[in-house]
Protein backbone atom coordinates (compact mmCIF):
# COMPACT_ATOMS: atom_id res chain seq x y z
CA UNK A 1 87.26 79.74 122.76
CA UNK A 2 89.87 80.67 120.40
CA UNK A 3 90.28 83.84 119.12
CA UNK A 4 92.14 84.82 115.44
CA UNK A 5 93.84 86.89 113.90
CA UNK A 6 95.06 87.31 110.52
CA UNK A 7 98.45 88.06 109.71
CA UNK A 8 99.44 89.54 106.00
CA UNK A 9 103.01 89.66 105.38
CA UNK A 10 105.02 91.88 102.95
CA UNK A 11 102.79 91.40 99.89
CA UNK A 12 104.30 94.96 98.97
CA UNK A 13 104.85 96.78 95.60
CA UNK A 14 108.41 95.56 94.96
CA UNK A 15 107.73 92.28 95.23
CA UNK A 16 104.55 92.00 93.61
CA UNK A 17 105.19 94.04 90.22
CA UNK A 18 107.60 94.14 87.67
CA UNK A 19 109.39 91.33 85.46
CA UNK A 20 110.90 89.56 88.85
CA UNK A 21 107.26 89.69 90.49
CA UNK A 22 106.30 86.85 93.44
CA UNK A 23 105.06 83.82 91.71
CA UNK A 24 101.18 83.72 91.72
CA UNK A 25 100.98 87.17 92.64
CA UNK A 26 97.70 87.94 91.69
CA UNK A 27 96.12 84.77 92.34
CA UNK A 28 97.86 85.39 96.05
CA UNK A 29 96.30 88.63 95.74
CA UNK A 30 92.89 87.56 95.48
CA UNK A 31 92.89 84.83 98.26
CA UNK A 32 94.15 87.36 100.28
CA UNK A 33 91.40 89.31 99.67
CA UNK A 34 88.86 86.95 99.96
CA UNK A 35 90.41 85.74 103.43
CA UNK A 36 90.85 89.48 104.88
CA UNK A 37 86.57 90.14 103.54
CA UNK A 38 85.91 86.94 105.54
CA UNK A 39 87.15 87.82 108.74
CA UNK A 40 86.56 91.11 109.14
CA UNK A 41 82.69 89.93 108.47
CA UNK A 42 83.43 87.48 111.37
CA UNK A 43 85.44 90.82 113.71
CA UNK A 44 88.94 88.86 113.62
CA UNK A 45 91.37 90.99 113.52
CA UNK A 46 93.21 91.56 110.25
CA UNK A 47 97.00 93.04 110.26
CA UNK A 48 99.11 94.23 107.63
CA UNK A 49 103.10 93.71 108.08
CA UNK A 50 105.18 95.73 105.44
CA UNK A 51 109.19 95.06 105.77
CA UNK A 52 110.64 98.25 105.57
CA UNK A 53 114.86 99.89 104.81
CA UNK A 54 116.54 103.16 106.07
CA UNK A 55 115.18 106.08 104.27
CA UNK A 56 118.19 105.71 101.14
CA UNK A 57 117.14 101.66 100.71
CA UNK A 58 115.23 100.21 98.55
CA UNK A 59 112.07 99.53 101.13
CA UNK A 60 112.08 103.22 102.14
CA UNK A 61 108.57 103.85 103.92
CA UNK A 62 106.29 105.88 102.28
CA UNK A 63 108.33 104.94 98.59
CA UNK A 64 106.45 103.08 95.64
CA UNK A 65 108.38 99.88 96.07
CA UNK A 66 107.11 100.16 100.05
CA UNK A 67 103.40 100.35 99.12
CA UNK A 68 100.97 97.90 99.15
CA UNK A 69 100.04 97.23 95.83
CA UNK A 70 96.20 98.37 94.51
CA UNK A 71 94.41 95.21 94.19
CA UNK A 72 94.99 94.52 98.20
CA UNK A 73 92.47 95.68 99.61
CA UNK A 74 93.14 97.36 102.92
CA UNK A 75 90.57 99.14 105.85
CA UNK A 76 90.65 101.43 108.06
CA UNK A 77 90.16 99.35 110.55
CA UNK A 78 93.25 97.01 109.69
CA UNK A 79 96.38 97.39 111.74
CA UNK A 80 99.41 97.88 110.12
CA UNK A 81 102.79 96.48 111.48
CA UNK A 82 106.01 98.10 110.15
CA UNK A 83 109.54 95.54 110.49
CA UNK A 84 113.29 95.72 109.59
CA UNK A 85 113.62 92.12 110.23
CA UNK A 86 112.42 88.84 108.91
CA UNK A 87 110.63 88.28 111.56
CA UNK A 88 107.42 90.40 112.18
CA UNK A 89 107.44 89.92 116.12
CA UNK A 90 111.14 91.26 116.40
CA UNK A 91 111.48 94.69 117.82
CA UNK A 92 107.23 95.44 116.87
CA UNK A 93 104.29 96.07 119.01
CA UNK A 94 102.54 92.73 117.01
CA UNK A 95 103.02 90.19 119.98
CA UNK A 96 101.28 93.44 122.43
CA UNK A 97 98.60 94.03 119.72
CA UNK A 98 97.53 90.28 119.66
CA UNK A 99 97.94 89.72 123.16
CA UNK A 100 95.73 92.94 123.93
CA UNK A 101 92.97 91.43 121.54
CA UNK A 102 93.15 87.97 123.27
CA UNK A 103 94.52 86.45 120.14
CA UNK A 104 95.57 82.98 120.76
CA UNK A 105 95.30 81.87 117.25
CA UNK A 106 97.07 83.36 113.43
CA UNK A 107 96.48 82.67 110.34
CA UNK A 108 99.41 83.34 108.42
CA UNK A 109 100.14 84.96 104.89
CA UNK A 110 101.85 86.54 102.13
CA UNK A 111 105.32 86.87 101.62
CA UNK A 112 108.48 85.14 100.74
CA UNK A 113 107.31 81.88 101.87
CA UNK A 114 110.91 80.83 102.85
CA UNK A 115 112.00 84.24 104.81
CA UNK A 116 109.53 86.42 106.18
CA UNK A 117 106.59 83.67 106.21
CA UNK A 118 108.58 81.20 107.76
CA UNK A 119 110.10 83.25 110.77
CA UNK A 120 107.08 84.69 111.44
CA UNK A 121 105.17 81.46 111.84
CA UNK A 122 108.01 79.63 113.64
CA UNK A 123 107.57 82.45 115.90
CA UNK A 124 104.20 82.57 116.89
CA UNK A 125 104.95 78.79 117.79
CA UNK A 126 107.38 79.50 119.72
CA UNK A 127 105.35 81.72 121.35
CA UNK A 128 102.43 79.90 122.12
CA UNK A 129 100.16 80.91 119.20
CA UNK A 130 97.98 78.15 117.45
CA UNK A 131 99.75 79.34 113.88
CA UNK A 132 98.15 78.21 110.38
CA UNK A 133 99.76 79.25 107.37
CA UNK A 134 97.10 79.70 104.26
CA UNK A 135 98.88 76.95 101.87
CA UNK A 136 97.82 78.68 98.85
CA UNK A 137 98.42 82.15 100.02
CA UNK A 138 101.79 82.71 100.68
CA UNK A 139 104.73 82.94 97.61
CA UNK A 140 108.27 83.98 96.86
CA UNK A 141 109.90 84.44 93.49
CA UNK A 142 112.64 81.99 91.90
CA UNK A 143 115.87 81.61 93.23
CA UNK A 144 119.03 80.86 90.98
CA UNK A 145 118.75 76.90 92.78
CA UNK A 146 114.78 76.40 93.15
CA UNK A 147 112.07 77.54 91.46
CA UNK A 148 109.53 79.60 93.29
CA UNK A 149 106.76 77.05 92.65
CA UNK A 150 108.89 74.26 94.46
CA UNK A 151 110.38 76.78 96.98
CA UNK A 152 106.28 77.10 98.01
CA UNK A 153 105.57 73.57 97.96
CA UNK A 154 109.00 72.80 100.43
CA UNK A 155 107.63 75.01 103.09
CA UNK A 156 104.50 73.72 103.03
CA UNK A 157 106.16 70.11 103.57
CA UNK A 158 108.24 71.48 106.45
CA UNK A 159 105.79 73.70 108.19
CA UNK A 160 103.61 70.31 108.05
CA UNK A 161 106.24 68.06 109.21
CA UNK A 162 108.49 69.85 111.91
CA UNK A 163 108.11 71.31 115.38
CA UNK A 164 109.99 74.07 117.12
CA UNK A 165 108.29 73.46 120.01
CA UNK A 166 106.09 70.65 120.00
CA UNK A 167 102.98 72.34 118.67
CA UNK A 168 103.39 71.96 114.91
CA UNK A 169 102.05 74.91 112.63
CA UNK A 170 99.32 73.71 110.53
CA UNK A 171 98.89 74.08 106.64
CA UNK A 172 95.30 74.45 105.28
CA UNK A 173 94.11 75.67 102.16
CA UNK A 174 92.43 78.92 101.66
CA UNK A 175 89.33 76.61 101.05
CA UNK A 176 89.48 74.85 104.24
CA UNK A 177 89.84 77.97 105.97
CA UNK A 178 86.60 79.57 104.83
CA UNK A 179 84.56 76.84 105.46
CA UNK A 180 86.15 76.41 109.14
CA UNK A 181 87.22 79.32 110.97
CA UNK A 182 84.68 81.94 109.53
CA UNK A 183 81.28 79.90 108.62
């Protein structure tokens, strides 16, 4: 039987406030917290990964840009994850943690769909995991050549339509999701 995890990436004060804040942020918000409520009610495991700088950059931990903003809503129980890198496997315990839980399965979120998303969930298929990524719940802000709302929309074409390793990562809706892996 499979066994999942979920995996919330970056959705962190600096990206989620402010005049330059991730597209859908709030909306992203709430599914998060609607997906995080649904399976800690069925035990899965539910992991926090916030990118973090040196202690004079702009990601410094313990700062206000570093925090997870207030509407997330967080638990004791929840791991937390802490990376310098895009990727959250590289050089953290998070391939140990879900190994030790008998993860074989992720469901992936947050942010910037085309970084940190992305080379997380290419990743965990490289490495064996059966990887979603919550179509609805991951976002990025606009870029000078592609607007955040198309930006979303590509990754969710790519994920859907490429292979690193022969096991392709899936794209479901939030939706799809509730009514599937925690009924």
């Amino acid at each position: 039987m499979s066994r999942v995890a979920v995996i919330v990436i970056d959705v962190q004060q600096m990206f989620f406030s402010g005049p330059s804040s991730a597209y859908r942020g709030g909306e992203v918000i709430d599914g998060i917290n609607r997906l995080t409520s649904a399976a800690r009610g069925a035990n899965a495991p539910v992991i926090f990964v916030q990118h973090e700088s040196d202690a004079d950059g702009p990601l410094a931990r313990g700062s206000d840009a570093w925090q997870l903003p207030a509407a997330l809503k967080r638990e004791q129980t929840d791991a937390s994850i802490y990376k310098r890198v895009g990727d959250s496997f590289e050089n953290t315990p998070l391939r140990e943690q879900l190994q030790q839980n008998d993860i074989d399965s992720v469901l992936i979120c947050g942010y910037a769909s085309e970084f940190c998303v992305n080379a997380t969930a290419r990743r965990a298929e490289l490495l064996g995991l059966r990887t979603t990524i919550v179509s609805d719940l991951h976002t990025t802000q606009d870029k000078l050549h592609l607007a955040a709302d198309k930006i979303v929309e590509h990754q969710n074409f790519v994920w859907a339509n490429s292979s690193m390793s022969g096991k392709r990562v899936q794209v479901r809706p939030l939706a799809d999701i509730l009514q599937t892996e925690f009924a």
